[in-house]
C-alpha atoms as a PDB file:
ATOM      1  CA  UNK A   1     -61.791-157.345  39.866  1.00  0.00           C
ATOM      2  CA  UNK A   2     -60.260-154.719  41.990  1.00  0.00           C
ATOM      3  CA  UNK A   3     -60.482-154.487  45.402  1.00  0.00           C
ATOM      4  CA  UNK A   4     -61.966-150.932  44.844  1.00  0.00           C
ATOM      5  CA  UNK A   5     -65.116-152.419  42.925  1.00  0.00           C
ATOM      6  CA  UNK A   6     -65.664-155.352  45.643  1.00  0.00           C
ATOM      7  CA  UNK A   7     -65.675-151.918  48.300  1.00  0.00           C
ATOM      8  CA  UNK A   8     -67.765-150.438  46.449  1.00  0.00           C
ATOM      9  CA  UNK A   9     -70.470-153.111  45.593  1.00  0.00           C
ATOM     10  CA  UNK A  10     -70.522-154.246  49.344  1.00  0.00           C
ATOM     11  CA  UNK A  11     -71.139-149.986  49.424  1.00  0.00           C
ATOM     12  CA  UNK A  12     -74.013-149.847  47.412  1.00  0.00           C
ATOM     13  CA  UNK A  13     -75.009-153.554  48.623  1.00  0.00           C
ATOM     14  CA  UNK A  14     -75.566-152.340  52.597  1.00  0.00           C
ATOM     15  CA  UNK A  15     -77.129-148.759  51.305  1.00  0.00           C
ATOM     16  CA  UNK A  16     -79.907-150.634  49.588  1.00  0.00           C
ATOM     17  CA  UNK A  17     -80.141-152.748  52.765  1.00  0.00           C
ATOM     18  CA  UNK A  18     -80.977-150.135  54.659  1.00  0.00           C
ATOM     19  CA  UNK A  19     -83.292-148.442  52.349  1.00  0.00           C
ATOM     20  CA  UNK A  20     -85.318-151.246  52.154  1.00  0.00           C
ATOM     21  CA  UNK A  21     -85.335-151.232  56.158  1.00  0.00           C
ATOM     22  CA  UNK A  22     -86.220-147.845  56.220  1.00  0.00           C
ATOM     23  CA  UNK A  23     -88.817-148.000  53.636  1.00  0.00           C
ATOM     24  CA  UNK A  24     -90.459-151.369  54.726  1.00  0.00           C
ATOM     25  CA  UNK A  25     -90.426-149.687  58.843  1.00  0.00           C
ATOM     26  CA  UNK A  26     -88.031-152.707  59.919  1.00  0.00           C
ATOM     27  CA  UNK A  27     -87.916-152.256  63.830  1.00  0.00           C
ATOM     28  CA  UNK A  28     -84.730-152.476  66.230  1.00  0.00           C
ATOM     29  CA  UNK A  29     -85.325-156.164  66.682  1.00  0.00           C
ATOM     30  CA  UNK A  30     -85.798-156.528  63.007  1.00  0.00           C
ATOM     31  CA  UNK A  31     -82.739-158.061  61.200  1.00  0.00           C
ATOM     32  CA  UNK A  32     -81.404-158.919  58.368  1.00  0.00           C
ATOM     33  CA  UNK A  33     -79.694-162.132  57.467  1.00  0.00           C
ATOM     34  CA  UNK A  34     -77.318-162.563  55.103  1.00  0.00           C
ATOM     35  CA  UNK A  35     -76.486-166.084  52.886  1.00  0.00           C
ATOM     36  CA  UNK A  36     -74.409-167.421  50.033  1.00  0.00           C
ATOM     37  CA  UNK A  37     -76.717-168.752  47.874  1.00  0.00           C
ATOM     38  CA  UNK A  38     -76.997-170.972  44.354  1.00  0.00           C
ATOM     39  CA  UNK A  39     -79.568-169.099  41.787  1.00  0.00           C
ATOM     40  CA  UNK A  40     -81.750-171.893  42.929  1.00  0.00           C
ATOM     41  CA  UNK A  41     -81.522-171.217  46.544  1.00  0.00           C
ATOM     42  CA  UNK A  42     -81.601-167.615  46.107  1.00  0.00           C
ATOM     43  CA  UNK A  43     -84.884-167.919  44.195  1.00  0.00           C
ATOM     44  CA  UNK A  44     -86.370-170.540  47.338  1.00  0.00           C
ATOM     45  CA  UNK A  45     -85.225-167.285  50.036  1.00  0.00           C
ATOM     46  CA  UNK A  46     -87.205-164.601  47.473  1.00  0.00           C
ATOM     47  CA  UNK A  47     -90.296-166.752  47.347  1.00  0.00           C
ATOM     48  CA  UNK A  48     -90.446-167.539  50.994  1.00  0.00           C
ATOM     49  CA  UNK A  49     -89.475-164.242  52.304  1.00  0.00           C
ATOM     50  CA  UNK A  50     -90.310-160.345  51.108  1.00  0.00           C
ATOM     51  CA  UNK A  51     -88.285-158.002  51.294  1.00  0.00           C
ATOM     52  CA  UNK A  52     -85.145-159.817  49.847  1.00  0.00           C
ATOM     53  CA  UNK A  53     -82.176-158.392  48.512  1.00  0.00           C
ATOM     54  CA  UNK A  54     -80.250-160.612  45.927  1.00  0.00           C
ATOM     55  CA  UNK A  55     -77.245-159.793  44.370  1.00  0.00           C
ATOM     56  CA  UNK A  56     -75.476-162.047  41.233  1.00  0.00           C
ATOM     57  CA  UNK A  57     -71.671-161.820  42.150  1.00  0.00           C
ATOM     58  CA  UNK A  58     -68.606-163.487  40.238  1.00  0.00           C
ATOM     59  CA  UNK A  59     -67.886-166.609  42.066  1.00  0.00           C
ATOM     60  CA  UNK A  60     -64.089-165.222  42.528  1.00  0.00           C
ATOM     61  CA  UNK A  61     -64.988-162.358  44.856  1.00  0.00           C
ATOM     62  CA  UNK A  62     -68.234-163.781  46.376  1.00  0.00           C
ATOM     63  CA  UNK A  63     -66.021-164.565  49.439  1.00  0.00           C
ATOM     64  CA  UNK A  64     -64.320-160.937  49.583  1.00  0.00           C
ATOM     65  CA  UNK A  65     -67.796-159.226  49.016  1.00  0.00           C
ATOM     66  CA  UNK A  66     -68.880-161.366  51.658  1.00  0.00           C
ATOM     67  CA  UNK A  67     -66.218-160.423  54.225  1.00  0.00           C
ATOM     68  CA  UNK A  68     -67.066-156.208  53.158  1.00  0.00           C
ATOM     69  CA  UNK A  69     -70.551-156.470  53.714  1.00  0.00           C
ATOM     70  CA  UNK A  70     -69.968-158.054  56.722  1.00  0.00           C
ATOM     71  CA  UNK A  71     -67.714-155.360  58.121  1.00  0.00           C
ATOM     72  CA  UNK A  72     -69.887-152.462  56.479  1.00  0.00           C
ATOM     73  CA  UNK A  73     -73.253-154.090  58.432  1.00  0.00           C
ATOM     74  CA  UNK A  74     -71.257-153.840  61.516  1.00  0.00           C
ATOM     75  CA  UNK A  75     -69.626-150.455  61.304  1.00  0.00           C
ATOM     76  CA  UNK A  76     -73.517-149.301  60.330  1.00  0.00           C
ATOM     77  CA  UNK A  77     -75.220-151.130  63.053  1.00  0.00           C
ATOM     78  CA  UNK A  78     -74.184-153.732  65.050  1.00  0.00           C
ATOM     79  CA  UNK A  79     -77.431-155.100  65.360  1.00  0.00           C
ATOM     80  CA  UNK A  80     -77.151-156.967  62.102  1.00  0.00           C
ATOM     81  CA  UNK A  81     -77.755-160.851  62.150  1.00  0.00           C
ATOM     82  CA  UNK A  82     -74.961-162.354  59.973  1.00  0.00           C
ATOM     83  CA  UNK A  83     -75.858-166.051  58.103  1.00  0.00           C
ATOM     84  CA  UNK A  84     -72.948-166.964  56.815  1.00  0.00           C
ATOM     85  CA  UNK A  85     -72.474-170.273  54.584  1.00  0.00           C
ATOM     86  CA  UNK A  86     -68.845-171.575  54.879  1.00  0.00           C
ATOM     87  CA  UNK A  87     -69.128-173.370  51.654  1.00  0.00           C
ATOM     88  CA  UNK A  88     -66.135-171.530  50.258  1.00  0.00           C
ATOM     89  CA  UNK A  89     -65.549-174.591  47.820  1.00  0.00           C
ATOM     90  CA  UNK A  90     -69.150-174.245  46.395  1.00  0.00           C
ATOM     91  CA  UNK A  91     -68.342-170.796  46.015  1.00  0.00           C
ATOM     92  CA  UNK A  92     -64.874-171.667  44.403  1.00  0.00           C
ATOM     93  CA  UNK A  93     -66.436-174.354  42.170  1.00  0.00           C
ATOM     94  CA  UNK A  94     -69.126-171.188  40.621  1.00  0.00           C
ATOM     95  CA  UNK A  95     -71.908-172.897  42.072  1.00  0.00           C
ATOM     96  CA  UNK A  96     -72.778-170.146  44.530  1.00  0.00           C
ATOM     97  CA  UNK A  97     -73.124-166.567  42.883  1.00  0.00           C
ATOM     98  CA  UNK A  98     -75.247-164.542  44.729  1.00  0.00           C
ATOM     99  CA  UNK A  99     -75.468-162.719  47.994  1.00  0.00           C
ATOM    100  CA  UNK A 100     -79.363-162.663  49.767  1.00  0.00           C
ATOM    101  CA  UNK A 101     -80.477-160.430  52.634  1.00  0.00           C
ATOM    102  CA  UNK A 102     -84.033-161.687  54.290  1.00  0.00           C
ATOM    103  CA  UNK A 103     -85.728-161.001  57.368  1.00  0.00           C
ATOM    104  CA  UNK A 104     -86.579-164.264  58.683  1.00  0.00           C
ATOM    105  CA  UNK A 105     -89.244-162.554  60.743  1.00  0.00           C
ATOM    106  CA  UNK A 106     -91.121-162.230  57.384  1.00  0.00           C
ATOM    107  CA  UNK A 107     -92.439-164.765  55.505  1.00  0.00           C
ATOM    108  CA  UNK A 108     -94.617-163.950  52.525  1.00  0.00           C
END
């Protein structure tokens, strides 16, 4: 994948992040965290927290989406908590393929 399609999925990826915020009336201590995640993991963080936003990425860029969204949710507001899993072999291996954004602040 080019580099062009990682920028803009980690684009789209924070717009939708703060749509959500918007539309759910986050508030300035209100955060999301983000986390590498299996599909079973990502299906625990959906079921244990609402909103959510999950997206399925190819193993081979998970890391480099990672590393975009990261610097996109800091250029847009630096108030962004950042939950980063360093399991970069899991993610090498294909066993993590998807990107979640929860509030911990709400459980469902």
């Amino acid at each position: 994948m080019s580099n062009q399609t990682v920028e803009f999925q980690a684009k789209m990826y924070v717009y939708d992040l703060n749509n959500c915020a918007k539309e759910f009336g986050f508030k300035p201590d209100e955060n999301w965290e983000l986390s590498l995640a299996s599909a079973a993991e990502a299906r625990d963080l959906e079921k244990r927290y609402f909103p959510t936003i999950t997206t399925k990425v190819l193993p081979e860029i998970l890391a480099e989406l990672m590393r975009v969204v990261k610097v996109k949710l800091i250029e847009a507001k630096a108030g962004f908590e950042r939950k980063f899993d360093s399991s970069t072999s899991n993610a090498a291996n294909g066993e993590l393929q998807y990107l979640v954004a929860f509030n911990p602040k709400r459980t469902r």
